[in-house]
N, C-alpha and C. Protein backbone atom coordinates (compact mmCIF):
# COMPACT_ATOMS: atom_id res chain seq x y z
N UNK A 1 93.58 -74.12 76.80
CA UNK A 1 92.80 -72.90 76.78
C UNK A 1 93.71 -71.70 76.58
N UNK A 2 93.10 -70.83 76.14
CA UNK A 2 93.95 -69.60 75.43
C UNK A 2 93.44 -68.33 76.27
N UNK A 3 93.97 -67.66 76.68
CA UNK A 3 93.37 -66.39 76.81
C UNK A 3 93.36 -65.43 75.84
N UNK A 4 92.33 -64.23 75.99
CA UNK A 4 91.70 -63.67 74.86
C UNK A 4 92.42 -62.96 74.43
N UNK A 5 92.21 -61.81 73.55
CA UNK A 5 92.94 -60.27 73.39
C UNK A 5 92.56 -59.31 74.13
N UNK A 6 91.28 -59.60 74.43
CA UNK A 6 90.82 -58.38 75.74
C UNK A 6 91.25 -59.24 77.24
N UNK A 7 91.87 -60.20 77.72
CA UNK A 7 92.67 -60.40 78.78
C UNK A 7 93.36 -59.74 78.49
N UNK A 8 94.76 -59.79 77.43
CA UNK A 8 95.74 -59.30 77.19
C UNK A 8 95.72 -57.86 77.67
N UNK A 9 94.82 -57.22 77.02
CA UNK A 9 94.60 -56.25 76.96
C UNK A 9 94.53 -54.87 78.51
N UNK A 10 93.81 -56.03 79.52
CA UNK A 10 93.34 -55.53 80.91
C UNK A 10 94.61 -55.99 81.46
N UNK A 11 95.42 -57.17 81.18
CA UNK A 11 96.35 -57.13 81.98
C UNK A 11 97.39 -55.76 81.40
N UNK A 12 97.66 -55.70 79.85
CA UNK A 12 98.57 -54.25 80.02
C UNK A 12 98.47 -53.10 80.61
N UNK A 13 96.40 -53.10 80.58
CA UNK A 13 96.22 -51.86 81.26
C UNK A 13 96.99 -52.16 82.84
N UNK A 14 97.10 -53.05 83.50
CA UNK A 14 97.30 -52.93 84.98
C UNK A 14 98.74 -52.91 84.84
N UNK A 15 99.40 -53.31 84.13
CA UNK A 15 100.93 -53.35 84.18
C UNK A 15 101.56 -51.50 83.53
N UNK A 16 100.52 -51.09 82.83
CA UNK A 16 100.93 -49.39 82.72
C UNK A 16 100.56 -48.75 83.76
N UNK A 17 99.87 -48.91 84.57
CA UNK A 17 99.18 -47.95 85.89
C UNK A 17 100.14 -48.23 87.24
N UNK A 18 101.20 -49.58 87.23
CA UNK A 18 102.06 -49.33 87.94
C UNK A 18 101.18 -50.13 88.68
N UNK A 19 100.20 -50.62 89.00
CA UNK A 19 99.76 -51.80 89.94
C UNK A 19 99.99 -52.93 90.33
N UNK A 20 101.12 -53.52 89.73
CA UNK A 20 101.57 -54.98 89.84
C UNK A 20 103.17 -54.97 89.92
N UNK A 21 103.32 -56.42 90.60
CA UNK A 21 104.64 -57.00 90.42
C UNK A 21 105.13 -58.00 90.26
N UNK A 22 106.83 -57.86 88.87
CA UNK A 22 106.48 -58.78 88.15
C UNK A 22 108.09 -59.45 88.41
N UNK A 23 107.64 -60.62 88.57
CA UNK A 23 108.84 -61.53 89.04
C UNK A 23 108.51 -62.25 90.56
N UNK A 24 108.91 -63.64 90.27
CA UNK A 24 108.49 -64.33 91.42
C UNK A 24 109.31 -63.82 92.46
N UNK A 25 110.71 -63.74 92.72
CA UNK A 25 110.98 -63.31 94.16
C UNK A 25 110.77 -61.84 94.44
N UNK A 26 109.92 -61.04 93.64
CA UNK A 26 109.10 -59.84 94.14
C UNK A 26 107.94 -59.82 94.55
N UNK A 27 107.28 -61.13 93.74
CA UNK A 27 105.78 -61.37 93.82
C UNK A 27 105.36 -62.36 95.33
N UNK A 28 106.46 -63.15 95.76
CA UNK A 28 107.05 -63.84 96.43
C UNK A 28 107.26 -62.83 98.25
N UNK A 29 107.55 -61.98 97.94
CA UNK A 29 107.83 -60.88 98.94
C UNK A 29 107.02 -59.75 99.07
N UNK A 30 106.13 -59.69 98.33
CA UNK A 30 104.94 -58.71 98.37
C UNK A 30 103.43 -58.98 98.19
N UNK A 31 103.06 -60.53 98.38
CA UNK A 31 101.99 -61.10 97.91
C UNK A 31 101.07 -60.39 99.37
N UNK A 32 101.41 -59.93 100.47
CA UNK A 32 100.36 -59.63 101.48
C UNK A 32 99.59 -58.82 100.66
N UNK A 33 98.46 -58.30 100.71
CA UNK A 33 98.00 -57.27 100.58
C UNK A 33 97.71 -57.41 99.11
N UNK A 34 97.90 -58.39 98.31
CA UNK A 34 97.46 -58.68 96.56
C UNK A 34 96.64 -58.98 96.55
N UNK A 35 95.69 -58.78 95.36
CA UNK A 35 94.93 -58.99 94.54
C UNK A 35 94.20 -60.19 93.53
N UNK A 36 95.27 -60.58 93.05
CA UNK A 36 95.44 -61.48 92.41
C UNK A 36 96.86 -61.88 91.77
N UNK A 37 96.96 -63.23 91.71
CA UNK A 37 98.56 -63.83 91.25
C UNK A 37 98.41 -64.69 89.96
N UNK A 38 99.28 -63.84 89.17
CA UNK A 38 99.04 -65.00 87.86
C UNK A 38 100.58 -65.56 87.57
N UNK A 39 100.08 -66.90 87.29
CA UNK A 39 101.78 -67.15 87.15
C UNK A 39 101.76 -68.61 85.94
N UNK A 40 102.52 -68.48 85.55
CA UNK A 40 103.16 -69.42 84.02
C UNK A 40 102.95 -70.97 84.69
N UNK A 41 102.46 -71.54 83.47
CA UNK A 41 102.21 -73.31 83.30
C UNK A 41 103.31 -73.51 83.51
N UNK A 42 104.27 -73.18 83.22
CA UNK A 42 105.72 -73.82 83.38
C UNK A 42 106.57 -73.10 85.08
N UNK A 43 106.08 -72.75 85.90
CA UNK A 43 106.42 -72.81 87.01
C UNK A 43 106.72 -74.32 87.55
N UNK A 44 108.22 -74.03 88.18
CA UNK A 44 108.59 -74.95 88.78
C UNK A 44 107.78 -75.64 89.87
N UNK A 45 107.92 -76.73 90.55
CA UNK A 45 107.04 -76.98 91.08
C UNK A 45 107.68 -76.64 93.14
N UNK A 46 108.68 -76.11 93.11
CA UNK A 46 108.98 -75.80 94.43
C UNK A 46 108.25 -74.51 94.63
N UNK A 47 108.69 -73.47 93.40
CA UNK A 47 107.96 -72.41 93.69
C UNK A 47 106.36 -72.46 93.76
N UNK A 48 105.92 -72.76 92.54
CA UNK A 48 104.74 -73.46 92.49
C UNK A 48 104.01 -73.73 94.12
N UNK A 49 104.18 -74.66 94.59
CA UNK A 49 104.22 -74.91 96.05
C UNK A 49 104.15 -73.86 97.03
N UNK A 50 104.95 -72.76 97.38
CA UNK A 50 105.43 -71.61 97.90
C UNK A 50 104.61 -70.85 97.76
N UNK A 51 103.92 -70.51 96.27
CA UNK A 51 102.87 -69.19 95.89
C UNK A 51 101.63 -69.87 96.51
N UNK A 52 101.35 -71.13 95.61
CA UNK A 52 99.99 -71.42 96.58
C UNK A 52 99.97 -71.40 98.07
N UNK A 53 100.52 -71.68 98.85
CA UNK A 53 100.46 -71.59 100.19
C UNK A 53 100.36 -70.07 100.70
N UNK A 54 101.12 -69.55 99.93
CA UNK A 54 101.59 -68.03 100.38
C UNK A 54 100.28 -67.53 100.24
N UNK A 55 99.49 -67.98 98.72
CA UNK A 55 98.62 -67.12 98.89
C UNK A 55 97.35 -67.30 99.48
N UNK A 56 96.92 -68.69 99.86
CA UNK A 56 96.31 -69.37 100.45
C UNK A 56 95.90 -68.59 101.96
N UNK A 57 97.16 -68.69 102.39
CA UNK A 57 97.41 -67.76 103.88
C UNK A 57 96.87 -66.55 103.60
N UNK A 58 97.10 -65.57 102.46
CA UNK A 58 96.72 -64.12 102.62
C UNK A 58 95.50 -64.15 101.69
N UNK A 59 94.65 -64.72 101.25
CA UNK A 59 93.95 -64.98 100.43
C UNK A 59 93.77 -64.28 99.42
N UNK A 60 94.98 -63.96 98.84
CA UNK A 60 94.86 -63.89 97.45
C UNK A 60 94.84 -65.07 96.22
N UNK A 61 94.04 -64.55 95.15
CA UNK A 61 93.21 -65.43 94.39
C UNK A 61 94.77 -65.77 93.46
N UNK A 62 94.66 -66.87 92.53
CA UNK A 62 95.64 -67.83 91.81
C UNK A 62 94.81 -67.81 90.73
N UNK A 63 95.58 -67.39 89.61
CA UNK A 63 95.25 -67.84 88.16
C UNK A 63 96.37 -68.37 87.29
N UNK A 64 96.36 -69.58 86.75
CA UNK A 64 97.44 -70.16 86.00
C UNK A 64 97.01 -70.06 84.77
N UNK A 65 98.21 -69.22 84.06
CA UNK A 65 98.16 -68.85 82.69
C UNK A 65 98.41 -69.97 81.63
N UNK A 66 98.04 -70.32 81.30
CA UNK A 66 98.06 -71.60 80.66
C UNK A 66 99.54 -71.65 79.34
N UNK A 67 99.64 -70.57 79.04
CA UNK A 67 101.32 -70.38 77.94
C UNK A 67 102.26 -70.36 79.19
N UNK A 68 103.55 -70.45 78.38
CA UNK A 68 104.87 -70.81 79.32
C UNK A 68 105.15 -68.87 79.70
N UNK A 69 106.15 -69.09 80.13
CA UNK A 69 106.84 -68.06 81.06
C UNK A 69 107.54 -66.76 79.60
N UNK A 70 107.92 -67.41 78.34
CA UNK A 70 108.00 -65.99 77.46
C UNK A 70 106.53 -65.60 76.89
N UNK A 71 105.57 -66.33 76.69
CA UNK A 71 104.51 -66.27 76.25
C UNK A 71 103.90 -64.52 77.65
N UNK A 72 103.89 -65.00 78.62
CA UNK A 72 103.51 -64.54 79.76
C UNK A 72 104.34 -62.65 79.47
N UNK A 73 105.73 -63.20 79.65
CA UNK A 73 106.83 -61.82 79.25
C UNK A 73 106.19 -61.02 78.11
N UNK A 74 105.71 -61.62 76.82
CA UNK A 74 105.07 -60.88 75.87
C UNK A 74 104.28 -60.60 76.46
N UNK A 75 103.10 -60.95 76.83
CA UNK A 75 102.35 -60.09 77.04
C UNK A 75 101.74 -58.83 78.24
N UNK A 76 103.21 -59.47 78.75
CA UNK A 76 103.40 -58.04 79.62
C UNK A 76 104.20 -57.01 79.37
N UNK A 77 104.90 -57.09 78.16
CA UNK A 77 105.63 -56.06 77.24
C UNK A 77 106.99 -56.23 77.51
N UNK A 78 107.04 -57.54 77.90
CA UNK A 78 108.83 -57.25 78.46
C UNK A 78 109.42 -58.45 77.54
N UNK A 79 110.88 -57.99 77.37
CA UNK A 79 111.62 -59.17 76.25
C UNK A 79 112.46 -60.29 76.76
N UNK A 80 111.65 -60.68 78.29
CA UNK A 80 112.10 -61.90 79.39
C UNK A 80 111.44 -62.67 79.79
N UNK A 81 111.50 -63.86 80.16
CA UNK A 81 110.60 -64.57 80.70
C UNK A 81 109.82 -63.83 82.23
N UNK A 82 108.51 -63.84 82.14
CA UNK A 82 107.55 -63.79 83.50
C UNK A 82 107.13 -64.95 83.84
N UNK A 83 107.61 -65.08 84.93
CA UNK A 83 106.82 -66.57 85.67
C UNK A 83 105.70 -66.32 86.38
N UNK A 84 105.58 -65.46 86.88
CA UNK A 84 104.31 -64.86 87.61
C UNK A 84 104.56 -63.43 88.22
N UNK A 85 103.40 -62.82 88.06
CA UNK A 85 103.18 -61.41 88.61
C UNK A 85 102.21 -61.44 89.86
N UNK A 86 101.83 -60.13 90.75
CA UNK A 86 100.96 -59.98 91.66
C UNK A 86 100.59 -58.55 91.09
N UNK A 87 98.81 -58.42 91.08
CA UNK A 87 98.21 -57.11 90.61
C UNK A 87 97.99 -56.79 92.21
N UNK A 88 98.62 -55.51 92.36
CA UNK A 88 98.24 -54.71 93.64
C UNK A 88 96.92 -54.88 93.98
N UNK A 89 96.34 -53.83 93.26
CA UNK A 89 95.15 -53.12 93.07
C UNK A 89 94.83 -52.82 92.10
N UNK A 90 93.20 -52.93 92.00
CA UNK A 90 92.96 -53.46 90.63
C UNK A 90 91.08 -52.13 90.38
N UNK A 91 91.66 -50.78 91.05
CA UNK A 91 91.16 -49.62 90.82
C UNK A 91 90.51 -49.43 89.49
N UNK A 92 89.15 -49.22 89.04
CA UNK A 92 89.43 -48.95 87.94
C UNK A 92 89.20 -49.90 86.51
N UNK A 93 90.04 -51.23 87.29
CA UNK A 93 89.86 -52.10 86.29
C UNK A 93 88.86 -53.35 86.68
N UNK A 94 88.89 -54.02 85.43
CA UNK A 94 87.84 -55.09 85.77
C UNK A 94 88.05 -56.48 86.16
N UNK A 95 88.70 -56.60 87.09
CA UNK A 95 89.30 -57.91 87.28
C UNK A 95 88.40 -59.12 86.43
N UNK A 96 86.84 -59.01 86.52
CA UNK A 96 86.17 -60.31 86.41
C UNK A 96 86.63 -60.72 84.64
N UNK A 97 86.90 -59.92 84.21
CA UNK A 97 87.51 -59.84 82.87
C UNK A 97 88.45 -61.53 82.49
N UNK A 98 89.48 -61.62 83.66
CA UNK A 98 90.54 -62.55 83.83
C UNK A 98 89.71 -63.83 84.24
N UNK A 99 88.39 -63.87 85.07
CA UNK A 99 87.92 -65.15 85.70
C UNK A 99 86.98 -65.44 84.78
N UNK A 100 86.61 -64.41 84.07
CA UNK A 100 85.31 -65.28 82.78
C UNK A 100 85.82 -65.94 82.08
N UNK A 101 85.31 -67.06 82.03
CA UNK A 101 85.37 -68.30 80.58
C UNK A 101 86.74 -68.64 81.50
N UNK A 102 87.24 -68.64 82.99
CA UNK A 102 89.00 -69.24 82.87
C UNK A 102 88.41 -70.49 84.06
N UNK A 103 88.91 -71.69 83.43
CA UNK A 103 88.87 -72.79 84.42
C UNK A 103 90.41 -73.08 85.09
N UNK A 104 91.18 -71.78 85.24
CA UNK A 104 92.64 -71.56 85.78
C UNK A 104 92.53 -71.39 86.94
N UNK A 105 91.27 -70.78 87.07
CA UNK A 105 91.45 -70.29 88.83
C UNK A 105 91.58 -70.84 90.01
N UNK A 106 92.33 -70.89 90.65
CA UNK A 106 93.01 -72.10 91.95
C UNK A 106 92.17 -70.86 93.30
């Protein structure tokens, strides 16, 4: 499964407004209080392990992006691999955007 151009799209909007954070040992250390966690098919499986629980406990929601970790970096505008981000707060925007049509959601 692919995500769309208007995913793409809502996730840049949240990554220009300064609402998210991107990198697992940030996302990793700031998941209280999130929103939602999206993180790369190609997550290891220790970390892997770690986020679900983590977020399990604070109940924030899990979406697995189905492209690998540069796929993810593009389309958050950066020229590195993203393994997963956490959206703060999601003011504004339309989260349900990310859960329509996604059978990712953990």
């Amino acid at each position: 499964m692919e995500f769309n151009k208007e995913f793409s799209k809502t996730l840049q909007d949240i990554i220009s407004t300064q609402k998210c954070i991107i990198g697992s040992k940030k996302t990793l250390n700031e998941i209280k209080g999130g929103k939602l966690l999206l993180y790369s098919s190609h997550l290891n499986s220790y970390n892997l392990d770690k986020v679900l629980k983590l977020s399990d406990e604070h109940s924030v929601k899990t979406v697995k992006y189905p492209g690998n970790s540069l796929n993810l970096g593009k389309i958050c505008g950066k020229p590195f691999r993203v393994s997963m981000l956490l959206i703060k707060s999601s003011e504004n925007i339309d989260l349900n955007q990310i859960f329509s049509d996604n059978d990712n959601v953990v």
